[in-house]
C-alpha atoms as a PDB file:
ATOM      1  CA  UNK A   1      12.471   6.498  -3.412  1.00  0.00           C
ATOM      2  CA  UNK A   2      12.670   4.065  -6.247  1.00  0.00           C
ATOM      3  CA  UNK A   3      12.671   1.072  -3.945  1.00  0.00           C
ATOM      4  CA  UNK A   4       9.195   2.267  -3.029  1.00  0.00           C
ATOM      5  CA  UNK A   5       8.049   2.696  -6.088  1.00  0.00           C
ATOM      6  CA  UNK A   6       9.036  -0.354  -7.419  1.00  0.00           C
ATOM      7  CA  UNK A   7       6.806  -2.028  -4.880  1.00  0.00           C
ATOM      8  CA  UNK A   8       3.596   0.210  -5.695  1.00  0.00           C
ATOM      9  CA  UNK A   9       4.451  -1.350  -9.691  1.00  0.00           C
ATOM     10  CA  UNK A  10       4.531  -4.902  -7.662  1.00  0.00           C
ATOM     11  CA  UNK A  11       1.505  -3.950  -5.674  1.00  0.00           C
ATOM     12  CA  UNK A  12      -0.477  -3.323  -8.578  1.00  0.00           C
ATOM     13  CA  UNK A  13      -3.550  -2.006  -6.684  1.00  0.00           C
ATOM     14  CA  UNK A  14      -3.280   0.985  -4.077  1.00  0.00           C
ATOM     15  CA  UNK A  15      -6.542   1.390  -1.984  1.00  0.00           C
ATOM     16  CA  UNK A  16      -7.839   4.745  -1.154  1.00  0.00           C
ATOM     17  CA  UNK A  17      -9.648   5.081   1.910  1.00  0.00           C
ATOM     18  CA  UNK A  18     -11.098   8.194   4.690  1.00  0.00           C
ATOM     19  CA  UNK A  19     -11.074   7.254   7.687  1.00  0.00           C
ATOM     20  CA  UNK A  20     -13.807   9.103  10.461  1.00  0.00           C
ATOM     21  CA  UNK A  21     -12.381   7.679  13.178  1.00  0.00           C
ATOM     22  CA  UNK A  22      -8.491   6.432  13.262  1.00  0.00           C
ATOM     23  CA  UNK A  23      -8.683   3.278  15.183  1.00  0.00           C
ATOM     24  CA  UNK A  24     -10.595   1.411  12.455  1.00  0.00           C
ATOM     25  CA  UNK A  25      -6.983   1.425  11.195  1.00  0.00           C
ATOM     26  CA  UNK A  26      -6.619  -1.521  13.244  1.00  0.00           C
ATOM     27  CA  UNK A  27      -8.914  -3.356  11.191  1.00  0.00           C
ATOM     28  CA  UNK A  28      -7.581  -1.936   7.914  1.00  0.00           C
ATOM     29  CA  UNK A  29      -4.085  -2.579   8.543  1.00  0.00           C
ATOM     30  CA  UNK A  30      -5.350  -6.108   9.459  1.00  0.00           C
ATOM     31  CA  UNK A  31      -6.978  -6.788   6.348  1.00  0.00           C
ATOM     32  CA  UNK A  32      -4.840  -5.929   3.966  1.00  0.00           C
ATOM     33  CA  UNK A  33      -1.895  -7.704   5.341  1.00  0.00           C
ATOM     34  CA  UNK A  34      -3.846 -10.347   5.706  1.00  0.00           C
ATOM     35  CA  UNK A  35      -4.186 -10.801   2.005  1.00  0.00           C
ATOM     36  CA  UNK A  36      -1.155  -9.650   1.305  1.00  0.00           C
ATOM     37  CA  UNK A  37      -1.698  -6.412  -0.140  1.00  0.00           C
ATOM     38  CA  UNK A  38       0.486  -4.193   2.055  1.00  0.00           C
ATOM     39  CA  UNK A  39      -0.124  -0.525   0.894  1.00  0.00           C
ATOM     40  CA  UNK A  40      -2.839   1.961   1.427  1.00  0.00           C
ATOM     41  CA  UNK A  41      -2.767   5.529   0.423  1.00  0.00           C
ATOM     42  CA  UNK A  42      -5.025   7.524   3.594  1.00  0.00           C
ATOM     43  CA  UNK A  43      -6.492  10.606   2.873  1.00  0.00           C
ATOM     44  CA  UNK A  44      -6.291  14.118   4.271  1.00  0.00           C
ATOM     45  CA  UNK A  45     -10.327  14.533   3.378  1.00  0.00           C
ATOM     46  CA  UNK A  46     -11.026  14.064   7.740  1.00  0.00           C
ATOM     47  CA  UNK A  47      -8.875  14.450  10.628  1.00  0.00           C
ATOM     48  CA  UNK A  48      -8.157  11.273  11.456  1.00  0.00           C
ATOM     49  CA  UNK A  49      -5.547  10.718   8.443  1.00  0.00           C
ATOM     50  CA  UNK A  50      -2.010  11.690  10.611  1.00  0.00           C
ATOM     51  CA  UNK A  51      -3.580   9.542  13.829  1.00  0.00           C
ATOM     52  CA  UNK A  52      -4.233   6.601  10.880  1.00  0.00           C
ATOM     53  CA  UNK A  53      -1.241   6.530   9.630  1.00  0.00           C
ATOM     54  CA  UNK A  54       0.772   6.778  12.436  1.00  0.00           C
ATOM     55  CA  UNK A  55      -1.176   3.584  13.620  1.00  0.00           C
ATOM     56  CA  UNK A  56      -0.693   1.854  10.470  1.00  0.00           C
ATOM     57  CA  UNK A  57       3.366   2.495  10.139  1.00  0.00           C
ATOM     58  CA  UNK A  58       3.344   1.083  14.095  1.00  0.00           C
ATOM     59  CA  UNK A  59       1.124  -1.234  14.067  1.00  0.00           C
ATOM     60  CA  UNK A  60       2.137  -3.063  10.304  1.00  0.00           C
ATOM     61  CA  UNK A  61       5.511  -2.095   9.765  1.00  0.00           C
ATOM     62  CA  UNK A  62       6.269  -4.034   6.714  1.00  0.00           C
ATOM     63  CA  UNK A  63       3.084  -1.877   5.178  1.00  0.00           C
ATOM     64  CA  UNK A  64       3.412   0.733   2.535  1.00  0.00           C
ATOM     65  CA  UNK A  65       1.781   3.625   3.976  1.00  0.00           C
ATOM     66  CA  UNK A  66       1.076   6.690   1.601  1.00  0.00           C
ATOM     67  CA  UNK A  67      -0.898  10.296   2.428  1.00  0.00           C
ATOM     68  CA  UNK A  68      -3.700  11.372  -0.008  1.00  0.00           C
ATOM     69  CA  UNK A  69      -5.487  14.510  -1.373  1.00  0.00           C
ATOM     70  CA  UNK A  70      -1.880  16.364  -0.291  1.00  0.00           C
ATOM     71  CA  UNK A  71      -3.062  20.363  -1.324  1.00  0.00           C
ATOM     72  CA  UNK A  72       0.258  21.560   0.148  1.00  0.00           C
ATOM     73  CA  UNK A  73       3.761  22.160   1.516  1.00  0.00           C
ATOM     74  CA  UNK A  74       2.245  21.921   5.333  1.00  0.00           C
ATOM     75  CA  UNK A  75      -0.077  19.396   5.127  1.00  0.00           C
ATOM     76  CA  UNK A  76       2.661  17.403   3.788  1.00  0.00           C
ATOM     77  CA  UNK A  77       4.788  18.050   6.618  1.00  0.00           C
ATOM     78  CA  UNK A  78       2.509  16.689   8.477  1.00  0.00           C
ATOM     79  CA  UNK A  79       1.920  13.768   6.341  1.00  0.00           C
ATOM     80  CA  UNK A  80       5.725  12.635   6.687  1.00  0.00           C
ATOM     81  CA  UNK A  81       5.858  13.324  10.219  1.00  0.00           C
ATOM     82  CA  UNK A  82       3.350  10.895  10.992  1.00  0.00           C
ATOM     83  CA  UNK A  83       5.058   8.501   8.785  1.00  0.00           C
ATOM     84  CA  UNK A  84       3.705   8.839   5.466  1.00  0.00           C
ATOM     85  CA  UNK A  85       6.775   7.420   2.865  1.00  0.00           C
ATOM     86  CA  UNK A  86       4.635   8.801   0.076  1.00  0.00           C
ATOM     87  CA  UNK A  87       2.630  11.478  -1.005  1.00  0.00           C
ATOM     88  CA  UNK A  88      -0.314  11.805  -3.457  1.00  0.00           C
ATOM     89  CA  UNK A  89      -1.826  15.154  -4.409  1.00  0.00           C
ATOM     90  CA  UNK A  90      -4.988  15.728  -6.671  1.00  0.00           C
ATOM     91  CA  UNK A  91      -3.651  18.485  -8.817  1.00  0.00           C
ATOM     92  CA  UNK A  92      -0.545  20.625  -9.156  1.00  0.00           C
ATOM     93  CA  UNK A  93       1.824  22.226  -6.735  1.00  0.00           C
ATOM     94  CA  UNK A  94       5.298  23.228  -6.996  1.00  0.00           C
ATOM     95  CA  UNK A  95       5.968  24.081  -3.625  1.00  0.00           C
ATOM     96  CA  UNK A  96       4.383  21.161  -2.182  1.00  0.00           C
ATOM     97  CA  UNK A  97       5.957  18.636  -4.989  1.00  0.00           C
ATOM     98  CA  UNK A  98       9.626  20.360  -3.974  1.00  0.00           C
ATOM     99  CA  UNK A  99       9.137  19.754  -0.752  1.00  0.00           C
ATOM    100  CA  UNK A 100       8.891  16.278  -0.729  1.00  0.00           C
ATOM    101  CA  UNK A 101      11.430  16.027  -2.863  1.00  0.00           C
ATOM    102  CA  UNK A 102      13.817  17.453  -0.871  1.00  0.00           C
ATOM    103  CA  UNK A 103      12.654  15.079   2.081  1.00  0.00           C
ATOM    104  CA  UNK A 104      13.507  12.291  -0.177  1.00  0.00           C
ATOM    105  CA  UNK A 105       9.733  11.319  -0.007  1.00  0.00           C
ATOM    106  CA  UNK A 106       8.266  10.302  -3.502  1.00  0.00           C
ATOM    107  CA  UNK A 107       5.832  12.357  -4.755  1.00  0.00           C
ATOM    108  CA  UNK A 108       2.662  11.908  -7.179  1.00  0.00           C
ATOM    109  CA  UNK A 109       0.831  14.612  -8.300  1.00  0.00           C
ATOM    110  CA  UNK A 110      -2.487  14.537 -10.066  1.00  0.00           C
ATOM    111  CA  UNK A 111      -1.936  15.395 -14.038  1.00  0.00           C
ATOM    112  CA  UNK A 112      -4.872  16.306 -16.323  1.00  0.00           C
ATOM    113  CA  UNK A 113      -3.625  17.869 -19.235  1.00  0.00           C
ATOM    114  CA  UNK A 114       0.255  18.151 -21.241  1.00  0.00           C
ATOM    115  CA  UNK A 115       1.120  21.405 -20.081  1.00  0.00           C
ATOM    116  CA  UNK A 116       0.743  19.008 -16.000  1.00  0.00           C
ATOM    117  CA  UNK A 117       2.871  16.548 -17.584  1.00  0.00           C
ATOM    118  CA  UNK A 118       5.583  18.696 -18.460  1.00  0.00           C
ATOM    119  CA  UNK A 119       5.741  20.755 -15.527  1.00  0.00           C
ATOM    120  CA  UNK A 120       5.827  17.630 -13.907  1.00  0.00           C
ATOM    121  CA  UNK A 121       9.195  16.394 -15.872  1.00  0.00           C
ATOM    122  CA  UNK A 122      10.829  19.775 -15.421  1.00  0.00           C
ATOM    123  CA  UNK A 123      10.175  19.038 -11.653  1.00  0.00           C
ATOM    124  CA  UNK A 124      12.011  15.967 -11.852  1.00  0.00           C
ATOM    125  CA  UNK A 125       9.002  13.606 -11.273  1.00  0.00           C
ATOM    126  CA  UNK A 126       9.316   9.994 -13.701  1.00  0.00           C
ATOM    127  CA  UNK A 127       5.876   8.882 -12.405  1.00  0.00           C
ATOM    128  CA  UNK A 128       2.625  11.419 -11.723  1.00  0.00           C
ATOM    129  CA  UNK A 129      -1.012  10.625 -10.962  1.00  0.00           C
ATOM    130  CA  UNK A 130      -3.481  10.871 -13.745  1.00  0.00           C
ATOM    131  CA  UNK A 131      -6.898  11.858 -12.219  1.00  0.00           C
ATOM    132  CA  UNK A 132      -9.958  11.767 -12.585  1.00  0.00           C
ATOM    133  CA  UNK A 133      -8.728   8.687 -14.913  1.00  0.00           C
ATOM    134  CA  UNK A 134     -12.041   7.141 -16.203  1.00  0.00           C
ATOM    135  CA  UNK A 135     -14.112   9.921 -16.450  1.00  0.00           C
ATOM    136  CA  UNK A 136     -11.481  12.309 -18.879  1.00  0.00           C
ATOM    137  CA  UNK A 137     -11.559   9.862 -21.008  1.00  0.00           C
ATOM    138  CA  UNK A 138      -9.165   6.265 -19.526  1.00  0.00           C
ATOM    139  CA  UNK A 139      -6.779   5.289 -21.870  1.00  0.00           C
ATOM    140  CA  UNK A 140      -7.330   6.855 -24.950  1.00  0.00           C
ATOM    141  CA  UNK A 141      -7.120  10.132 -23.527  1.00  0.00           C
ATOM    142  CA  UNK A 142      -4.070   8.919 -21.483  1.00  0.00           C
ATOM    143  CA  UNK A 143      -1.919   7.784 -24.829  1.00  0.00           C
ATOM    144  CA  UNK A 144      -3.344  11.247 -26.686  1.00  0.00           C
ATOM    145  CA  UNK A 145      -1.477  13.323 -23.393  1.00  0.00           C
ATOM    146  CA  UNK A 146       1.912  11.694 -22.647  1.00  0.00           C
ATOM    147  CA  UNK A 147       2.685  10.508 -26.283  1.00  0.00           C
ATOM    148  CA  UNK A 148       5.211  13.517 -25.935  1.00  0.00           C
ATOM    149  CA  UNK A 149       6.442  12.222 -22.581  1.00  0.00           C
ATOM    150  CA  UNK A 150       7.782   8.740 -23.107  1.00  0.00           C
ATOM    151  CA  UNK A 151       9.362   7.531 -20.041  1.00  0.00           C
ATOM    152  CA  UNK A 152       6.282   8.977 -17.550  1.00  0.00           C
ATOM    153  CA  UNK A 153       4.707   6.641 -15.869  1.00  0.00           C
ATOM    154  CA  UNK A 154       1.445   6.761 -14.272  1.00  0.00           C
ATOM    155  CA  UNK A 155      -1.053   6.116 -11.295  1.00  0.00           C
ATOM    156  CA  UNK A 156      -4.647   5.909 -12.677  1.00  0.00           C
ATOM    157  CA  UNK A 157      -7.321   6.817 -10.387  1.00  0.00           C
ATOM    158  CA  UNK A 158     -10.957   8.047 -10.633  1.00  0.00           C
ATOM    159  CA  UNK A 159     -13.552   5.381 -12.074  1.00  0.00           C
ATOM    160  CA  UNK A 160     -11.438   2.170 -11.749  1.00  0.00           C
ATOM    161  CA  UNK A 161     -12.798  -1.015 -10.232  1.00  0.00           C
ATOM    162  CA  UNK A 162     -12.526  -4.708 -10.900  1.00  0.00           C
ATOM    163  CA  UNK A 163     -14.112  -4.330 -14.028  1.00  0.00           C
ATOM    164  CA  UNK A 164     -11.186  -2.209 -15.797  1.00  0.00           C
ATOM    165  CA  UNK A 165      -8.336  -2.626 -13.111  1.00  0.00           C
ATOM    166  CA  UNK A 166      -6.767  -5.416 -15.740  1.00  0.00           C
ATOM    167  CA  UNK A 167      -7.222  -3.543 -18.354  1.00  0.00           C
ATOM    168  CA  UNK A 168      -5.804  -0.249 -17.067  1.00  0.00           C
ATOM    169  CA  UNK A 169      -2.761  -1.950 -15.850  1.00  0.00           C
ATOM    170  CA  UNK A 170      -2.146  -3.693 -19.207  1.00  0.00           C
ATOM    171  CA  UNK A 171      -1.038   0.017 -20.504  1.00  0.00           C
ATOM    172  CA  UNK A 172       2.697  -0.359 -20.914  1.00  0.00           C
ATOM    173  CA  UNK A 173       3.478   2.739 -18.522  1.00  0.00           C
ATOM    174  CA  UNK A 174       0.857   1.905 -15.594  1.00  0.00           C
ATOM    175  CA  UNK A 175       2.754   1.691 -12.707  1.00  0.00           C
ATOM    176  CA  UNK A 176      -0.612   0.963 -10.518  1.00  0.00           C
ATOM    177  CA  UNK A 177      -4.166   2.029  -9.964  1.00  0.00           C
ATOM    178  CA  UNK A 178      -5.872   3.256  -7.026  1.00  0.00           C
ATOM    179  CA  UNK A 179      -9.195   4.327  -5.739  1.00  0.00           C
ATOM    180  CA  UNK A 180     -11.426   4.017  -3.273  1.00  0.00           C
ATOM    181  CA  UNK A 181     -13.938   0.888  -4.163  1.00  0.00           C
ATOM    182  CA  UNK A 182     -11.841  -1.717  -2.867  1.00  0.00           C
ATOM    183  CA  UNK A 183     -12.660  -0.488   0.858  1.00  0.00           C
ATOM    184  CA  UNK A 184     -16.043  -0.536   1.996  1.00  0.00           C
ATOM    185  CA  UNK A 185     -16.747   2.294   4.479  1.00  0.00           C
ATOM    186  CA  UNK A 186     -19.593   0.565   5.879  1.00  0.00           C
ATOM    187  CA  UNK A 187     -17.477  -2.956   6.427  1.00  0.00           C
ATOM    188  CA  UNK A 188     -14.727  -0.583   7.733  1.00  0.00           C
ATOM    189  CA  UNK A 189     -16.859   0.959  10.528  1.00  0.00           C
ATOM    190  CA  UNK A 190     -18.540  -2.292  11.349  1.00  0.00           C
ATOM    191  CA  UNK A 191     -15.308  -3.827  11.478  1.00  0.00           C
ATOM    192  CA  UNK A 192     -16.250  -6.470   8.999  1.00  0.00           C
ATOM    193  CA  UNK A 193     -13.155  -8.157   8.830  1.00  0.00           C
ATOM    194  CA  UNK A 194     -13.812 -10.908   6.467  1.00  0.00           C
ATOM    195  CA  UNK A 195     -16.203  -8.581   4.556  1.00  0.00           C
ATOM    196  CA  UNK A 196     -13.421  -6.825   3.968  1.00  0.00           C
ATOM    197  CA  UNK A 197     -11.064  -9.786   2.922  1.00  0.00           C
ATOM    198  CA  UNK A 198     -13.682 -10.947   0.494  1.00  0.00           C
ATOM    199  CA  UNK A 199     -13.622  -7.617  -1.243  1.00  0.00           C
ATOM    200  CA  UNK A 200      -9.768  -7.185  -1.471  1.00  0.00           C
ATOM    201  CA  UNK A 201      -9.398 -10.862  -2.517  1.00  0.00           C
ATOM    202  CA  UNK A 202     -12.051 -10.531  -5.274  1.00  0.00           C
ATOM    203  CA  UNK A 203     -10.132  -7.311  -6.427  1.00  0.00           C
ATOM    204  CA  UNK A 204      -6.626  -9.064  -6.588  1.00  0.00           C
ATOM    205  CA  UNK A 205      -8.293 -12.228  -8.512  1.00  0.00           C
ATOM    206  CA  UNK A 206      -9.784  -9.518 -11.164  1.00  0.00           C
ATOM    207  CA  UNK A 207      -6.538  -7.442 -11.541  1.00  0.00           C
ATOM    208  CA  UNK A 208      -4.228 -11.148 -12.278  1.00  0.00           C
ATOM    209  CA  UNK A 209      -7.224 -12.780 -13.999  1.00  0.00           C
ATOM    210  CA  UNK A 210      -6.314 -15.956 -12.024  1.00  0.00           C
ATOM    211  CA  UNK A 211      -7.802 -19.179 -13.234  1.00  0.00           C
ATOM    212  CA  UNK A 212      -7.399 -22.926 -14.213  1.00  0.00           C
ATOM    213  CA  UNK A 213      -6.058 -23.482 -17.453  1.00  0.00           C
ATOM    214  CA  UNK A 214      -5.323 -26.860 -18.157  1.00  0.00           C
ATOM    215  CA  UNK A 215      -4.491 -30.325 -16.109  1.00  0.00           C
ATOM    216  CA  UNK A 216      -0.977 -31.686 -17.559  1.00  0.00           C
ATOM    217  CA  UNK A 217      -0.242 -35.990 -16.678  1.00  0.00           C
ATOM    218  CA  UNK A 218       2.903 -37.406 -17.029  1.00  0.00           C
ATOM    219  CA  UNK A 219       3.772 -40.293 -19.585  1.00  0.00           C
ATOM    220  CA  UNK A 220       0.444 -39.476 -20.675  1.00  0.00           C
ATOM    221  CA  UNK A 221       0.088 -41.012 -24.149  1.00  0.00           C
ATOM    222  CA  UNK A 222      -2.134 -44.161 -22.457  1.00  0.00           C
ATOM    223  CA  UNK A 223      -4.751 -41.539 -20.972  1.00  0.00           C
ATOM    224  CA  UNK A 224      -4.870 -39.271 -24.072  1.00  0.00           C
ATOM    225  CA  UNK A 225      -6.335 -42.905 -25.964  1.00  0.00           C
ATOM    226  CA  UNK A 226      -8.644 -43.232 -23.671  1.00  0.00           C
ATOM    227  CA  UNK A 227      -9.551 -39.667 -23.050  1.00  0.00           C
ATOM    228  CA  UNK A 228     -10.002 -39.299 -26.932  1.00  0.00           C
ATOM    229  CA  UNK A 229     -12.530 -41.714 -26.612  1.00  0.00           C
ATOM    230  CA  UNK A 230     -14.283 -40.594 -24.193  1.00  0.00           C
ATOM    231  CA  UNK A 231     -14.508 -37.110 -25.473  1.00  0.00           C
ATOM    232  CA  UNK A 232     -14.591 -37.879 -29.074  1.00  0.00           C
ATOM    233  CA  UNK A 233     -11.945 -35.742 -29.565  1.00  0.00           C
ATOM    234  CA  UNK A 234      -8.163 -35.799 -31.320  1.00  0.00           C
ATOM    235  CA  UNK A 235      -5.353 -35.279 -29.479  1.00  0.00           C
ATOM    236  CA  UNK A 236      -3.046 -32.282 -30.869  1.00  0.00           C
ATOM    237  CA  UNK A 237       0.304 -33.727 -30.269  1.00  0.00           C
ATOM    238  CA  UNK A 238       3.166 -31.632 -29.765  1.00  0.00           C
ATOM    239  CA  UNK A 239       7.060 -31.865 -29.451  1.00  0.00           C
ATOM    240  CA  UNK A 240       6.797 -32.963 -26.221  1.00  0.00           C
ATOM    241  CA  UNK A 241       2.954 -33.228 -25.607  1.00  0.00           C
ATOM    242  CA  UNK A 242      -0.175 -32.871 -26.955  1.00  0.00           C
ATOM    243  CA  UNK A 243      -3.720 -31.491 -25.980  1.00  0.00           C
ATOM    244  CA  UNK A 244      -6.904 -33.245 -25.752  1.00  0.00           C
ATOM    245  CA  UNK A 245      -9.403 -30.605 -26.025  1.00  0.00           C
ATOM    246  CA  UNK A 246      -8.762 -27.410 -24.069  1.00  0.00           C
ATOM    247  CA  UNK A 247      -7.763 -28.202 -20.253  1.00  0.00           C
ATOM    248  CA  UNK A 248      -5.955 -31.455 -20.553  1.00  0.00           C
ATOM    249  CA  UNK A 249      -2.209 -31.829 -21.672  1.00  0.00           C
ATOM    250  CA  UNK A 250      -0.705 -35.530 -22.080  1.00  0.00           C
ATOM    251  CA  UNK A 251       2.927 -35.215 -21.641  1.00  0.00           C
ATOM    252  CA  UNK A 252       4.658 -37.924 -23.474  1.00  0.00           C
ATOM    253  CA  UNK A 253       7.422 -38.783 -20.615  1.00  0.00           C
ATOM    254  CA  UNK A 254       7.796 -37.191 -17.142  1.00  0.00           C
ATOM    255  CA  UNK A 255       7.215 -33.794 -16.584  1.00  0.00           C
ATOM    256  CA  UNK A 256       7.696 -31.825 -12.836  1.00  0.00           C
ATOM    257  CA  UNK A 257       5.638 -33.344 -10.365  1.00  0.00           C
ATOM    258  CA  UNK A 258       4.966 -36.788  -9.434  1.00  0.00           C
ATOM    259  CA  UNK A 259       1.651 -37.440 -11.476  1.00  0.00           C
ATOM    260  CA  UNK A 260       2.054 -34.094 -13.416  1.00  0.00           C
ATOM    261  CA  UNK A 261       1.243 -30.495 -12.959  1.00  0.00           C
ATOM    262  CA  UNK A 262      -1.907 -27.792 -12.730  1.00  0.00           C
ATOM    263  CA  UNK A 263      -1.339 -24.644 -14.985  1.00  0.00           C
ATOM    264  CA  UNK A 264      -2.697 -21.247 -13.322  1.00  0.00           C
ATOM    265  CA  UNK A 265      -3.477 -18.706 -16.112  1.00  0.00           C
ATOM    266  CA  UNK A 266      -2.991 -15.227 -15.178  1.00  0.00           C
ATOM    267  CA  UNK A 267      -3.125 -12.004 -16.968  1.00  0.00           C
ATOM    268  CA  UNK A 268      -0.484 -10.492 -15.455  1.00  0.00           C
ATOM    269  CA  UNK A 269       2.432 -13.106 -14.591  1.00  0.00           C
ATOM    270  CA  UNK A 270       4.813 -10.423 -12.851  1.00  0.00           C
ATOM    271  CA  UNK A 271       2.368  -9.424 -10.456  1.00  0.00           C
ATOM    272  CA  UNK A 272       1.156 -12.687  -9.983  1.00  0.00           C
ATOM    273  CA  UNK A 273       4.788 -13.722  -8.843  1.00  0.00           C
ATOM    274  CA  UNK A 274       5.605 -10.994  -6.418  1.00  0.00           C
ATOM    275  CA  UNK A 275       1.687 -11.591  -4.971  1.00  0.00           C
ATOM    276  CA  UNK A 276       2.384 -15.349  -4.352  1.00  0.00           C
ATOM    277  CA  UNK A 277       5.852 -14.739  -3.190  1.00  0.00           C
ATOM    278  CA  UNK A 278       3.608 -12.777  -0.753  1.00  0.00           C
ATOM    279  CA  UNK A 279       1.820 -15.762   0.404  1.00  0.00           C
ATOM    280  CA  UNK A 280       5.038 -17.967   0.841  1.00  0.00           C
ATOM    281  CA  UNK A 281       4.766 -19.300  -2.542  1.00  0.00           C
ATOM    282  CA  UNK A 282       8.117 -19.445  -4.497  1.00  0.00           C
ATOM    283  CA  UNK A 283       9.078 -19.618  -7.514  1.00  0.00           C
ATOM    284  CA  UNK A 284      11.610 -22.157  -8.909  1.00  0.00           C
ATOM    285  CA  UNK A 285      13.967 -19.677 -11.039  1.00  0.00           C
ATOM    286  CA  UNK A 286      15.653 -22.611 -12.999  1.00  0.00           C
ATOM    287  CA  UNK A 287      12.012 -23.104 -14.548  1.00  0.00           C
ATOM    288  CA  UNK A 288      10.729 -19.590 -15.217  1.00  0.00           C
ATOM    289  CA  UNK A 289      10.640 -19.232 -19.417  1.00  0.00           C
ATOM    290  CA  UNK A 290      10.748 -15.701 -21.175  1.00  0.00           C
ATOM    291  CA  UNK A 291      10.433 -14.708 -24.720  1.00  0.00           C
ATOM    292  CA  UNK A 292      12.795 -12.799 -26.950  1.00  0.00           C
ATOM    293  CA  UNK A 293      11.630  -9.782 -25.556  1.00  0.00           C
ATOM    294  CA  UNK A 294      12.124 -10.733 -22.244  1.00  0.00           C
ATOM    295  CA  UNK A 295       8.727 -10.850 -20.437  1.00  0.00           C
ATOM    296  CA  UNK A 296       7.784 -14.260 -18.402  1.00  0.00           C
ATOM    297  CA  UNK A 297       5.367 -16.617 -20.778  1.00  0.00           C
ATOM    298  CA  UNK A 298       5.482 -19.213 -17.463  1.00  0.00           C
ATOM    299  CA  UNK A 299       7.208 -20.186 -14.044  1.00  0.00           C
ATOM    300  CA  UNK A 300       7.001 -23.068 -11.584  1.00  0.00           C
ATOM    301  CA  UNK A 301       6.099 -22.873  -8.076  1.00  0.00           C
ATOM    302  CA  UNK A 302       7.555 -24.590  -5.278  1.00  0.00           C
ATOM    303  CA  UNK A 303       5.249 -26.200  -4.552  1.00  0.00           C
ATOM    304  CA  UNK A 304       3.608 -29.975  -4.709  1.00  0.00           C
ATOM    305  CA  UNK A 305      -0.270 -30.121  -4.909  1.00  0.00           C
ATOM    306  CA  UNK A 306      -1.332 -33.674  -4.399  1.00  0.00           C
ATOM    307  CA  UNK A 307       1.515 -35.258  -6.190  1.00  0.00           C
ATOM    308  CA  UNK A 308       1.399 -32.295  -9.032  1.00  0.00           C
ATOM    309  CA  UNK A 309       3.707 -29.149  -9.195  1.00  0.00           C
ATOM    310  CA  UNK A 310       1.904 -25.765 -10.437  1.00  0.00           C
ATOM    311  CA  UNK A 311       2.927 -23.866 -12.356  1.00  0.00           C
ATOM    312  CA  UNK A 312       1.472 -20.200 -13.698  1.00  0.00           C
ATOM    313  CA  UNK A 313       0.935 -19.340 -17.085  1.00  0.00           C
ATOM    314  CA  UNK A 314       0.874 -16.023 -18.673  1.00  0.00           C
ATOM    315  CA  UNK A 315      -2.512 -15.677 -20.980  1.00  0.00           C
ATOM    316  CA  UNK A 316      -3.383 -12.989 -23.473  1.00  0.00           C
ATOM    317  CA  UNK A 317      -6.020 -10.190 -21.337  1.00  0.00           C
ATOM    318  CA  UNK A 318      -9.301 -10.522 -22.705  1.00  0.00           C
END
């Protein structure tokens, strides 16, 4: 159970989706593995959810395949039979929470209020579903309810889209967020492939707030004269190198990379690792830096971009 669950935290994103008619999980599957996003949590709100995700767990294997709007004990029977290795409910219920457990399946049920929350520890549960997140009230209602339950951790769904999915995650205990925007039902039925693509890819650029930061040469103290005079602008020397204006860095001798490196900002450095990891891109451990407390401030990639090595850098949200 915890090695699933520590993938949905890698994940990030969980989309939510019906499905009418069970083979466009074909298409679905396809997608999402194509941009490496792996998981989808189907839901029980049609008849096609066991035939979907019995397609899925066959069809995509190395896909994490989860069963939605749970209400009980026999509908998640029928969930795990079909494959389902996870089960989300919207509200509360014992029976159908115990079940699971004792099938070694995770479990995350929906949680509105304190008196969910600690119904949900005394169940045994260390992550629940918080929903409908947005409209009770997002974050601020979410740090007013689980003060009391430190170590809970959370699924947010119910209002989130590219617009808040950064923000959302950037709560300390926000294991992931879900819903059901990053799907579209009419690109689904069409079988819009690379509608479908588009949508996911703009979602996973949003949630890691991926973007050029700067363009770092090596033994770069003859092109920060000359850039200074181009720009009119003084070059803020460092230790090691200096900045003329905001997206070029002069370092002094020879950094990685042949001519010198591209920095990739990113909002969310885990995430961003274990999402190009995804794509083949790894990460040279030797490089990767941390603060006191720990979290990644920046990593290299292995990888060589026209003579210049990449390398991501974590930036403040907002």
């Amino acid at each position: 159970m915890d090695k699933i669950l520590e993938k949905i935290r890698e994940y990030g994103v969980m989309p939510l989706v019906t499905l009418d008619d069970p083979q466009d999980a074909y298409v679905l599957g396809r997608a999402l593995t194509d941009c490496s996003l792996p998981i989808v949590e189907i839901t029980f709100r049609s008849g096609a959810a066991e035939e979907a995700i019995r397609i899925l767990r066959s069809t995509y294997p190395d896909m994490l395949v989860g069963a939605g709007t749970v209400l009980d004990a026999d509908t998640a029977e029928r969930a795990i039979k079909a494959g389902a290795q996870f089960v989300l409910a919207p509200g509360m219920n014992p029976g159908m929470i115990e079940f699971c457990l004792a099938e070694g399946i995770p479990v995350f049920p929906g949680c509105m209020t304190p008196t969910d929350l600690g119904l949900a520890q005394n169940l045994g549960l260390k992550v629940v579903k918080i929903f409908p997140f947005m409209q009770m009230g997002g974050i601020p209602m979410l740090k007013a309810i689980s003060a009391p339950y430190g170590k809970m951790e959370f699924l947010a769904t119910g209002g989130i889209n590219d617009e808040n999915l950064a923000s959302t995650l950037a709560f300390p205990r926000m294991a992931a967020c879900g819903g059901s925007w990053l799907i579209k039902k009419e690109k689904l039925r069409k079988g819009d492939l690379e509608g479908l693509k588009s949508d996911i890819n703009r979602t996973l650029t949003a949630m890691l707030g991926l973007r050029f930061a700067h363009l770092g040469i090596n033994h770069g103290m003859e092109a920060a004269k000359k850039l200074e005079q181009i720009l009119n602008v003084q070059t803020l020397w460092g230790q090691a190198s200096g900045f003329i204006g905001d997206y070029v860095e002069a370092v002094k001798t020879a950094g990685q990379g042949k001519n010198g490196h591209i920095a990739v900002g990113t909002s969310d450095i885990g995430r961003a690792i274990f999402y190009l990891q995804r794509k083949g891109f790894g990460i040279q451990a030797e490089s990767v830096k941390k603060n006191e407390a720990g979290h990644i401030l920046a990593a290299y990639l292995k990888v060589d971009a026209g003579g210049f090595a990449v390398h991501l850098l974590q930036e403040t949200l907002g």
